[in-house]
Each structure stands twice: as C-alpha cells, then as structure tokens.
Protein backbone atom coordinates (compact mmCIF):
# COMPACT_ATOMS: atom_id res chain seq x y z
CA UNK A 1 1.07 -155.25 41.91
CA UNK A 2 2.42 -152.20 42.85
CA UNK A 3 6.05 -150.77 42.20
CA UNK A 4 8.49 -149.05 44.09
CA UNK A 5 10.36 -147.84 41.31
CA UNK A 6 9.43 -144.58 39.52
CA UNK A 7 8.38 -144.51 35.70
CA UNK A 8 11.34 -143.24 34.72
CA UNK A 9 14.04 -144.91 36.17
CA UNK A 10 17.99 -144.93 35.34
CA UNK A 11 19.94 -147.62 34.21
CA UNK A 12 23.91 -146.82 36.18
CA UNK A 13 26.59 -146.50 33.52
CA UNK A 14 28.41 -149.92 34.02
CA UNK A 15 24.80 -151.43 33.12
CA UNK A 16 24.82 -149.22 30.00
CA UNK A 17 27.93 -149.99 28.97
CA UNK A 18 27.41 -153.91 29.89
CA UNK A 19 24.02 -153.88 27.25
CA UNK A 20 26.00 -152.58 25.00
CA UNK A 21 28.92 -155.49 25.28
CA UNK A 22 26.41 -158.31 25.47
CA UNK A 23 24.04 -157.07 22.78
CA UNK A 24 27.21 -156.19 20.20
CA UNK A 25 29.07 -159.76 21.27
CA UNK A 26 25.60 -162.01 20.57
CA UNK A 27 23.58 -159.74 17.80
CA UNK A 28 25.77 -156.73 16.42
CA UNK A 29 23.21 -154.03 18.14
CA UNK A 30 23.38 -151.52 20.27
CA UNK A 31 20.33 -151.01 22.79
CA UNK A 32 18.59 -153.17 19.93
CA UNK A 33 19.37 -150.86 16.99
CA UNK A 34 20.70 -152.84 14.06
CA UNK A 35 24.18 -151.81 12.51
CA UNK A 36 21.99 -151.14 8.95
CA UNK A 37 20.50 -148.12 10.95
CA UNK A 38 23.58 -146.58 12.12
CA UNK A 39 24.47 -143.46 10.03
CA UNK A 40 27.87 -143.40 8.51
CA UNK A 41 29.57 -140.32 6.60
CA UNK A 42 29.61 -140.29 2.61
CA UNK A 43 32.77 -138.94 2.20
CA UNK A 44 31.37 -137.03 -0.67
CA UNK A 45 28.05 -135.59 1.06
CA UNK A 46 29.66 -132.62 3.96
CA UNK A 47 26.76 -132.42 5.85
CA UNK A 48 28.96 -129.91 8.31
CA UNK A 49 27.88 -126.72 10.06
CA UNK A 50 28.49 -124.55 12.87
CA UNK A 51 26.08 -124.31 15.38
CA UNK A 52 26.44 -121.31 17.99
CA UNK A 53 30.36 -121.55 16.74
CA UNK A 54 30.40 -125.27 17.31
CA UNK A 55 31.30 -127.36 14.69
CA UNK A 56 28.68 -130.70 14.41
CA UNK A 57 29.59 -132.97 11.74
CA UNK A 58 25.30 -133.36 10.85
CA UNK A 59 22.49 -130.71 11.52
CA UNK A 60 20.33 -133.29 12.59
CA UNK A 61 19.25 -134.28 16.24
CA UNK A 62 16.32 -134.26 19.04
CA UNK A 63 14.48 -131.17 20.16
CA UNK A 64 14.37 -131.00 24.12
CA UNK A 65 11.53 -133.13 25.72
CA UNK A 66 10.91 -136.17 27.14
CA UNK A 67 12.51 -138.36 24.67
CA UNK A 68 16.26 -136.58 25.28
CA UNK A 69 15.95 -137.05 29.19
CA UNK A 70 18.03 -140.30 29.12
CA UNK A 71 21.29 -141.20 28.34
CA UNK A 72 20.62 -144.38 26.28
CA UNK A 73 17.96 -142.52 24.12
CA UNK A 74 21.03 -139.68 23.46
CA UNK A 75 23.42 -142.30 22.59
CA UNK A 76 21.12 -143.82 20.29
CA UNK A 77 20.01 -140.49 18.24
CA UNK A 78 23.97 -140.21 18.05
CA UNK A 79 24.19 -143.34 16.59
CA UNK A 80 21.35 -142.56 13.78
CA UNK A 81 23.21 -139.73 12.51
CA UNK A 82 22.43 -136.74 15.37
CA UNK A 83 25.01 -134.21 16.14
CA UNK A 84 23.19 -131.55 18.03
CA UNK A 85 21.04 -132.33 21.12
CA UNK A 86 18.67 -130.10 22.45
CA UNK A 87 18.93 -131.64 26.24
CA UNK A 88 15.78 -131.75 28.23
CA UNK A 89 14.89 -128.45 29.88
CA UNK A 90 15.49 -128.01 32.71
CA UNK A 91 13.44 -126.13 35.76
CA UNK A 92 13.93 -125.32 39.65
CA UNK A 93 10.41 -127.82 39.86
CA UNK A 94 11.96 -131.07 39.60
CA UNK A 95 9.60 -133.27 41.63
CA UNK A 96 6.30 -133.44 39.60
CA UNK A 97 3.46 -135.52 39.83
CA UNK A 98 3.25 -136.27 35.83
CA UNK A 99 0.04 -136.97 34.90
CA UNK A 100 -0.45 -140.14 32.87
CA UNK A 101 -1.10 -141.42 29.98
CA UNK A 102 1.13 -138.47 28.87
CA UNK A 103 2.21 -139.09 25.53
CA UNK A 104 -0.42 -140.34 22.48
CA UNK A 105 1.17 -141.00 19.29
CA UNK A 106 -1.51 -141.37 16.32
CA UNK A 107 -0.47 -139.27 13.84
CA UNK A 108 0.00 -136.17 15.45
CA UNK A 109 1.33 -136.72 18.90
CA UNK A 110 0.17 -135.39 21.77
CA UNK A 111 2.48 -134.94 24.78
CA UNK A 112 1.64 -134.13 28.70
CA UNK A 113 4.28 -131.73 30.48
CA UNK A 114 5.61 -130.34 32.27
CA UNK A 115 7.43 -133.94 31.29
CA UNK A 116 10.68 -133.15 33.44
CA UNK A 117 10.64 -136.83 35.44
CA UNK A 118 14.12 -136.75 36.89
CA UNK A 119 15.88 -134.87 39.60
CA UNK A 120 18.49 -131.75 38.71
CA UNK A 121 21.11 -133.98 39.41
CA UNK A 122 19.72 -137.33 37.82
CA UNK A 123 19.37 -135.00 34.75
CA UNK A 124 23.19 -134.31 35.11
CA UNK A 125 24.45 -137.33 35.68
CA UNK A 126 22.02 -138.96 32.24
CA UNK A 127 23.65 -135.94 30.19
CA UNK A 128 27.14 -136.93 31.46
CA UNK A 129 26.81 -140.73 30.84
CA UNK A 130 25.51 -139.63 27.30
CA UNK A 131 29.00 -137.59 26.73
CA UNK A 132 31.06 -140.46 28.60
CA UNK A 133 29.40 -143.33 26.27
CA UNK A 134 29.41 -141.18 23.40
CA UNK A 135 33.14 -140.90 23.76
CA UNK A 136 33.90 -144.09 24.49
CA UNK A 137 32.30 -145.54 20.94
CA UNK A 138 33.75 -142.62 19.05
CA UNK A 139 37.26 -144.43 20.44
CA UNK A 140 35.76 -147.93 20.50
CA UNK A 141 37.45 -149.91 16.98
CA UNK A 142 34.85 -152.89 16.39
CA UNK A 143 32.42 -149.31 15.51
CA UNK A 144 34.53 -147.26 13.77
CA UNK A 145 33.55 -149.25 10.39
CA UNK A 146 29.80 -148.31 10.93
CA UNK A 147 29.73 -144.83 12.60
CA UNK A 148 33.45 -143.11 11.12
CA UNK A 149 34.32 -141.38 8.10
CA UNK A 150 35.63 -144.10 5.27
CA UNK A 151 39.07 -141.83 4.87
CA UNK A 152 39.71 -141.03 9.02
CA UNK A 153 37.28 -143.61 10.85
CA UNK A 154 36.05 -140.56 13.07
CA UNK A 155 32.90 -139.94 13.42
CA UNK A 156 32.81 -136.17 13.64
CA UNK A 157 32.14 -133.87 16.06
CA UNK A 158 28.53 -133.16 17.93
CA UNK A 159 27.12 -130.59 20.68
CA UNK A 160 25.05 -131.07 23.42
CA UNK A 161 22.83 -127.95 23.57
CA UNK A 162 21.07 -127.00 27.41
CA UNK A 163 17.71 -126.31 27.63
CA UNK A 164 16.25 -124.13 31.12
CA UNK A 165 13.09 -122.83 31.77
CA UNK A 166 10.69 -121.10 32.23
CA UNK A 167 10.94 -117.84 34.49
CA UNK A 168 13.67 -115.93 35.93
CA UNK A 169 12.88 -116.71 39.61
CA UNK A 170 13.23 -120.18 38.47
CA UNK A 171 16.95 -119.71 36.65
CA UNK A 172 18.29 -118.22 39.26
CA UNK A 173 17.85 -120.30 41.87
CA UNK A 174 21.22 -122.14 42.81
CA UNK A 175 19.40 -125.76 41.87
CA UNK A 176 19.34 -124.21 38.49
CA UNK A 177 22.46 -122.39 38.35
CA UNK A 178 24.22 -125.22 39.58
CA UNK A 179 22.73 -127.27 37.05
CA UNK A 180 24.21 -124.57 34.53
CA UNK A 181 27.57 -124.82 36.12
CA UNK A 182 27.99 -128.84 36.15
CA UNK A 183 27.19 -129.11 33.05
CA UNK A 184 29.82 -126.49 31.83
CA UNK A 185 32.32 -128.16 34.25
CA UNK A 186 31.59 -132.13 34.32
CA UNK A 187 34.93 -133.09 36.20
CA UNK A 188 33.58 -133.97 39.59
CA UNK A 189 30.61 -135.60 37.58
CA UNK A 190 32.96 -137.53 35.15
CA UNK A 191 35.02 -138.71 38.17
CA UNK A 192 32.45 -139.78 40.07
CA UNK A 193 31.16 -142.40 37.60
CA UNK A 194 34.23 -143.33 36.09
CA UNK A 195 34.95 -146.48 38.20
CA UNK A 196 31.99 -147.81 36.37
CA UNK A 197 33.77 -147.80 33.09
CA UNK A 198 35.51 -150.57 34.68
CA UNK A 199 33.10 -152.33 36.60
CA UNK A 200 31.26 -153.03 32.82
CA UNK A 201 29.56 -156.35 33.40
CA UNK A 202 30.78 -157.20 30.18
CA UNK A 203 34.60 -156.49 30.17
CA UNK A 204 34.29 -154.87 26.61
CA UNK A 205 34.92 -151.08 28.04
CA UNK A 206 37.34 -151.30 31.15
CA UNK A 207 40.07 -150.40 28.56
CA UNK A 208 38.28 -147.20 28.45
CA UNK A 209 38.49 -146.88 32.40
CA UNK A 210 40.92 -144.02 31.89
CA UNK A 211 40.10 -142.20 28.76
CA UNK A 212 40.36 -138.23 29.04
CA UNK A 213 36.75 -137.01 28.92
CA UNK A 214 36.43 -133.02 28.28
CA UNK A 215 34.47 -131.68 31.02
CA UNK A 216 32.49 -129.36 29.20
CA UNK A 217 29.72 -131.10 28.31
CA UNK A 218 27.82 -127.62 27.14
CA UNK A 219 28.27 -124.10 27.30
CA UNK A 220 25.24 -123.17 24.72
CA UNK A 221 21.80 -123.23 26.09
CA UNK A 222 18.40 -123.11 24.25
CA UNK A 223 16.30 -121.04 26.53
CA UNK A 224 12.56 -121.97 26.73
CA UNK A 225 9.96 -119.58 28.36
CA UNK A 226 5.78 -120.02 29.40
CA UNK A 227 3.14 -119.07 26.98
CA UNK A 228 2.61 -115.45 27.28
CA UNK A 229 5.93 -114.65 28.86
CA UNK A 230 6.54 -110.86 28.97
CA UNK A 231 8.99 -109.32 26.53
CA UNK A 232 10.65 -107.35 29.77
CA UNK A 233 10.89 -111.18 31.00
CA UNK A 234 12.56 -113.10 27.94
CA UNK A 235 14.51 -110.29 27.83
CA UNK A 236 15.78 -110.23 31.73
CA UNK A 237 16.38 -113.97 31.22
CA UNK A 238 18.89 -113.97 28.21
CA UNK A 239 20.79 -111.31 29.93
CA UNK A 240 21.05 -112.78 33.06
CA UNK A 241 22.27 -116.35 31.07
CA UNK A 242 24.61 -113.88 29.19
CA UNK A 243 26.04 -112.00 31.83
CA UNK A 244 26.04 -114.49 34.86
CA UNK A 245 27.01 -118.05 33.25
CA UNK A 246 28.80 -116.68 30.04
CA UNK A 247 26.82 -118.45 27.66
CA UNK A 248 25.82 -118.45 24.05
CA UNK A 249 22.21 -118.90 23.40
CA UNK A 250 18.86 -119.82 21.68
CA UNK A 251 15.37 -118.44 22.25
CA UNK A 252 12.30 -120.28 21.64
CA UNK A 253 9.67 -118.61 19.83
CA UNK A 254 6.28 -119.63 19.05
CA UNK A 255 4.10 -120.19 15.59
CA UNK A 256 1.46 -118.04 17.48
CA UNK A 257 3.72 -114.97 15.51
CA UNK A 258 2.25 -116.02 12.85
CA UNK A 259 -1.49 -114.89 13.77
CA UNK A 260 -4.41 -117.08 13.95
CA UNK A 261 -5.52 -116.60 10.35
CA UNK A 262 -1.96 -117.66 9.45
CA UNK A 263 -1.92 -120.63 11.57
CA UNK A 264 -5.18 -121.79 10.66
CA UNK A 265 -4.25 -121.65 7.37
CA UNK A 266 -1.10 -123.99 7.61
CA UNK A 267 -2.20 -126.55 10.07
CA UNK A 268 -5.98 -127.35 8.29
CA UNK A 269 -5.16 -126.18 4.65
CA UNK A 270 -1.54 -126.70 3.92
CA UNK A 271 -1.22 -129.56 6.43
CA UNK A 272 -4.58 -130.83 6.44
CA UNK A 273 -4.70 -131.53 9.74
CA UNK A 274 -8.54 -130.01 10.11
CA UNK A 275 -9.03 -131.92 13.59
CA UNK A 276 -7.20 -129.68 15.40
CA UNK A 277 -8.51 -127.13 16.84
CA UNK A 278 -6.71 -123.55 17.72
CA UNK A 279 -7.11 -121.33 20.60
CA UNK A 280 -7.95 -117.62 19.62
CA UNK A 281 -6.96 -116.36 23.11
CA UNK A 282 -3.61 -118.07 22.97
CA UNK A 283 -2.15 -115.31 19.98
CA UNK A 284 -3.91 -112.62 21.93
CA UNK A 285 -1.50 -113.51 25.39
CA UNK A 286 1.81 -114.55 23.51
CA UNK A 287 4.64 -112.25 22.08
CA UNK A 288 3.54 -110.36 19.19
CA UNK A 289 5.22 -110.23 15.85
CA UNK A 290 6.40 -106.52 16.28
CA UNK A 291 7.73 -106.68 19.40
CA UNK A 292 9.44 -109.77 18.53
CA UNK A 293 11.26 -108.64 15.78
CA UNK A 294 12.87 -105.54 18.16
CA UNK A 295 13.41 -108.18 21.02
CA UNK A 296 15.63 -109.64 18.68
CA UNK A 297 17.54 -107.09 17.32
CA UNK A 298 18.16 -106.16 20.95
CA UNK A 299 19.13 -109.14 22.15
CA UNK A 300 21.45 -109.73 19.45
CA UNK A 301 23.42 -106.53 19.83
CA UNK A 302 23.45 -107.09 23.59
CA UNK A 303 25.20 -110.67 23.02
CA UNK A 304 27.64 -109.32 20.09
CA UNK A 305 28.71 -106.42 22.10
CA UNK A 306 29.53 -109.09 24.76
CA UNK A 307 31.33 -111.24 22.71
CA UNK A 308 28.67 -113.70 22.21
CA UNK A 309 26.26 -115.68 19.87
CA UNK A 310 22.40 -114.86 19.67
CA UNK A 311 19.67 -117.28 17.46
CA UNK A 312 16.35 -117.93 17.82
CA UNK A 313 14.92 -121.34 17.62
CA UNK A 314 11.25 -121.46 15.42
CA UNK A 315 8.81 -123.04 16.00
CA UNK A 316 8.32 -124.00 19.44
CA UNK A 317 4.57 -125.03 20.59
CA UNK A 318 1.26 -123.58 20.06
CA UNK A 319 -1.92 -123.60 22.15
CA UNK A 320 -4.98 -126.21 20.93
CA UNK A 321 -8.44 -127.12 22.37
CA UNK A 322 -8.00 -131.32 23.54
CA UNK A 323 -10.42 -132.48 21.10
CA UNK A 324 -9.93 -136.41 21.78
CA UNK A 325 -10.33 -136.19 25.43
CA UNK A 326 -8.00 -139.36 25.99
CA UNK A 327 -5.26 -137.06 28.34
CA UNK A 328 -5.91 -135.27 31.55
CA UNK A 329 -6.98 -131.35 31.29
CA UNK A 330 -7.94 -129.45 28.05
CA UNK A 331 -5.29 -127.72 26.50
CA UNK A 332 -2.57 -129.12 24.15
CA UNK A 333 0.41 -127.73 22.34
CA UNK A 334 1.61 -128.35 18.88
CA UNK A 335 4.92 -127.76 17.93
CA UNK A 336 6.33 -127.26 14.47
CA UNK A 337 3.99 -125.47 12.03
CA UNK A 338 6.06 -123.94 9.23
CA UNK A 339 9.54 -122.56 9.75
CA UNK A 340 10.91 -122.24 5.88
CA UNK A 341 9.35 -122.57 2.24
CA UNK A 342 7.74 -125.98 0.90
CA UNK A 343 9.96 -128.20 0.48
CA UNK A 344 12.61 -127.24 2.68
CA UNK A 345 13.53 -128.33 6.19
CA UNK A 346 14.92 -126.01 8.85
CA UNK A 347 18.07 -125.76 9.96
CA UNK A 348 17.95 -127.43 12.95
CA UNK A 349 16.87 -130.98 14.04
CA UNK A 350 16.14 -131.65 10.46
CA UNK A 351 13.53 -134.58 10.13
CA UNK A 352 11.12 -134.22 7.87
CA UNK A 353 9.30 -131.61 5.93
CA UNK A 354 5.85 -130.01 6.29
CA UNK A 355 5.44 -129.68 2.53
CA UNK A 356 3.20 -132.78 0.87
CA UNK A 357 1.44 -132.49 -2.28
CA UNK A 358 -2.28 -130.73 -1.46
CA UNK A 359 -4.26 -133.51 -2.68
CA UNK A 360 -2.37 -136.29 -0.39
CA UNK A 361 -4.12 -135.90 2.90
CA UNK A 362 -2.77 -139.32 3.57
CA UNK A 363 0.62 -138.85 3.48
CA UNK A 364 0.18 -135.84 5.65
CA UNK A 365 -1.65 -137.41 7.84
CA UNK A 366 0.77 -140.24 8.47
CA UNK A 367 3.75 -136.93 8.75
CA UNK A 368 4.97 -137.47 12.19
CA UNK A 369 7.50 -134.60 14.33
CA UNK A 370 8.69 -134.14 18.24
CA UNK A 371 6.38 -133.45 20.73
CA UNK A 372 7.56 -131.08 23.75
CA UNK A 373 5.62 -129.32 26.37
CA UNK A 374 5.17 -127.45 29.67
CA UNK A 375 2.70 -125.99 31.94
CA UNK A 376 1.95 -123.45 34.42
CA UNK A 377 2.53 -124.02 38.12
CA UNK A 378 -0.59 -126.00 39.73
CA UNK A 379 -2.09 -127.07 36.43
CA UNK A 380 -0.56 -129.98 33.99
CA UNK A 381 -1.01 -128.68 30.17
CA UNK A 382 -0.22 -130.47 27.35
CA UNK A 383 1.00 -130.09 23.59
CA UNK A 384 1.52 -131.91 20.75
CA UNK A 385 2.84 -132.24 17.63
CA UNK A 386 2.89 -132.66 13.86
CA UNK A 387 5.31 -133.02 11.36
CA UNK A 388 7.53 -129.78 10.08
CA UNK A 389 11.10 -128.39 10.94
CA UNK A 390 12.34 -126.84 13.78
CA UNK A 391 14.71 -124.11 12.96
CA UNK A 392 17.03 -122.44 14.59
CA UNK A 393 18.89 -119.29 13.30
CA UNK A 394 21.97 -117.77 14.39
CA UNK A 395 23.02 -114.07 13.84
C-alpha cells in the first residue's frame, strides 16, 4: 500500500505535548522513556561548563545528524542528561531524494546523507518546539523530582548549537540566512505555535499557554564543510558567519589530519575494527595538518579581534570503501577516531570512550558512537561510525 506521507513526518506541538500528558497520567514516561532513565543532578558531582560562553549544566549531548532533526528526539536526549545539541545541519538543498535503507546499525553504524529530510522551515519550527517543550518541563512540577537539582529543583541550563553547511554559495543564500536569523530570533516562530500549548489534547500543559519563551533559540553555530573543502573556502565561510550574522562558532575538522598511517593504525589496531577499509585518496584531497594548524590560528585571531569565540570540533567523518554492499553507492564515512588519550572522552558530546583493553576485540566491537554524513551534489555518499569522542575545543 502506498503512503502519502513522507518518511519523516512531524508530529504538531499540541500532539507532542498531548503524548506526553497521556503517557505521564497512565505509565510515568515520557515518549516511552521510563523515569529510571531520566538523568538527575548529584548535588555533589558539578558536571558544569561553558560552551562558546554558554553555561550548560552537562557536557553531554547529540552530534548533528539525522537523529537531532526532530523535536521529540531533542527533548528526549534532554531528558537523559544532554545539555548541548548540535542541531541538524542545515543546507540551501532541502528537498532530497534520500536514498534508503540509509542507516545500518551493527556495530559500527553506517549512515546515508546527505540525511537533511525536512524543509528549512520544518527544521525551524522542530528546533523551536524542542526549546518550547523543553521549557515547559523545566517549569512543569510533577518533573522537577526526576530532572532538577535536589537543593533548587532546576534542572540547569542547556544550548542548542546550529549546524550549516557545506559551501559558501549555499550559506548565503537567503533560505539559509533566514534560517540563521529565525533561529537567533524565534518570536514570530514561538507565537505562531503557541495556541497549541493550549489546544494539548490532554489538558496537562494549557497552564503553560502563556509562559515567556526566550526567542533566541541559538546564536552559536557548528559549521560543517565537504570533504576536500579549500582552506580559502572554510576560511571565507567563518568570516562571512562572523561578520554577517554575529555569531560564535565551531569548525569541523576531519581524522584524515591524522594521515593514513595514523588512521590505519587507530581504527584496525587500537580499535580493532580491521573490516573497514580506508580510502588513500581521501587524505590526499582533505585539509592538511599544516595548513590546518595556521587556519586556526587565523581564524581565531580574526574572531577575538571581533569580539568573538573560535573552537574547532574533532573528529568529524572520514572517507571508507562500502565493504558490505547493503547501502546504495560505495563510499562511507566514519566519524570519531581518536580525539584525546586512552581513557579519556572529549569534551564534547561525551558518550563513550575509544580506549578498550587490546586483547578485548569484543568489547570493541560491540563500542557503538553517532553516525553523521553528507555528500556532494548529484551523488548520495555515505559515512559511518564507531565508537570514540567528539571534541570540541574552544580558544
């Protein structure tokens, strides 16, 4: 039978907000997660930081990709413990023909992308029903008890991080740029779908019908580029994010810095993943170390001198031969090689670590991580991923 409906289709806010009601009145969940998952402060553990400036009461949270495209998967990281969300990127090509199956998820996950499955403006209006139900838990009392601090019952602060790519035609194209804008200025946005609050199906949340909701929803963004994207190009970008939409911001960079030898040396002898097969051409096209390291010195000073934050976010994805032949096309991406020393996760969207003991294969094996990809106009490429950190660094 065939459907209408596209794969990936929105639930409205009042329908959110009426799960939630029914499923916390009848079994104490929220969009089926169990109260015993919920993460709630230890008053004596600060797990604190600032991220671009912005306090966020955990370092934990989703990297951009498929999974962080809807507003009930954002509201439920939140609720396990996530305080920084790397939104979706987001790109002027917004009506793709995704190639399916797109995701596979033994052991190391492989994911299909471009992945971006909504509209410009569906993607704002899931990131703003994320902040509004967000907002309306942190105020909502029954949850206070699982999700707030013991001593003040909040349950700190968190940051919704942008994510744009991938070339500077694309950016600066008003769909973009007025994706950039709405989500530094939510009020029409807010406004829009507040009458919802009170049309909940379930009557739990029209007392929220006219809580103040800051419109600023972000004003960081994590930029994310192409494979062998020029220098002169990643450069021009941050600038033009810098100078035109006053923004603090990440770069992605990718393990391919490392050099092949280096790689290969990670993923099939400190990882143990031996199945996976690298792509010499893929270190010759990307950034080089060298140049790197001065593209981020530059970009730094250029920011400071502006009166803004600079980081870089490792690792991103890397290029690999599609051995298993189960998804479309031939190349995959892995993300998340090694970003900090054995044993220690990165500092940003902290999961798990890389490190296992060399003679458990097993255990590494079994090490999951997020999965995020892209491709190049005409032709759907895919990446995966295996377990490791993703770190970001601020200067």
């Amino acid at each position: 039978m065939a459907h209408d409906a596209p794969p990936l289709t929105p639930m409205s806010l009042s329908m959110l907000l009426g799960r939630i009601g029914h499923e916390w009145e009848t079994r104490k969940r929220i969009f089926d997660l169990p109260t015993a998952r919920f993460w709630k402060p230890d008053p004596g553990v600060d797990l604190s930081f600032e991220f671009l400036g912005r306090p966020a009461a955990t370092p934990v949270g989703p990297a951009a990709g498929p999974h962080s495209q809807m507003a009930q998967n954002i509201v439920l990281s939140w609720l396990g413990g996530s305080r920084l969300f790397e939104l979706k990127t987001v790109q002027v090509l917004d009506e793709l023909e995704i190639a399916r199956p797109c995701i596979d998820m033994q052991t190391v996950g492989y994911n299909i992308e471009w992945s971006q499955e909504l509209l410009i403006a569906q993607s704002v209006e899931e990131y703003t029903k994320a902040w509004m139900i967000i907002e309306i838990l942190r105020n909502w009392e029954p949850l206070r008890e699982h999700v707030g601090h013991p001593n003040t019952g909040d349950a700190g602060p968190h940051v919704f991080d942008m994510s744009v790519g991938y070339d500077l035609a694309g950016i600066r194209t008003l769909k973009v740029a007025g994706f950039i804008d709405a989500m530094r200025d939510a009020s029409a946005e807010i406004e829009r779908l507040r009458p919802e609050i009170a049309a909940d199906p379930s009557g739990v949340f029209a007392q929220f019908a006219d809580l103040k909701f800051s419109p600023t929803i972000s004003d960081t963004v994590t930029l994310s580029t192409f494979h062998g994207c020029p220098p002169d190009e990643i450069e021009q970008i941050t600038k033009h994010l810098i100078d035109e939409h006053d923004l603090d911001m990440i770069v992605k960079l990718n393990p391919t810095l490392l050099g092949p030898e280096r790689v290969a040396e990670i993923v099939h002898g400190e990882l143990g993943y031996a199945d996976v097969k690298l792509v010499p051409k893929a270190f010759e096209e990307d950034l080089q170390l060298e140049r790197a390291i001065s593209l981020i010195g530059e970009l730094n000073t250029y920011a400071k001198d502006r009166n803004h934050r600079f980081g870089i976010k490792l690792t991103n994805t890397l290029v690999v031969d599609n051995h298993k032949q189960w998804m479309p096309d031939q190349t995959m991406y892995p993300v998340r090689t090694a970003v900090a020393r054995p044993g220690h996760c990165g500092t940003r969207h902290v999961g798990r670590c890389a490190a296992r003991p060399a003679d458990d294969s097993r255990s590494r094996r079994r090490h999951h991580g997020q999965f995020l990809g892209r491709h190049r106009q005409g032709k759907p490429r895919r990446r995966s991923g295996y377990g490791g950190s993703a770190g970001k660094r601020v200067f």
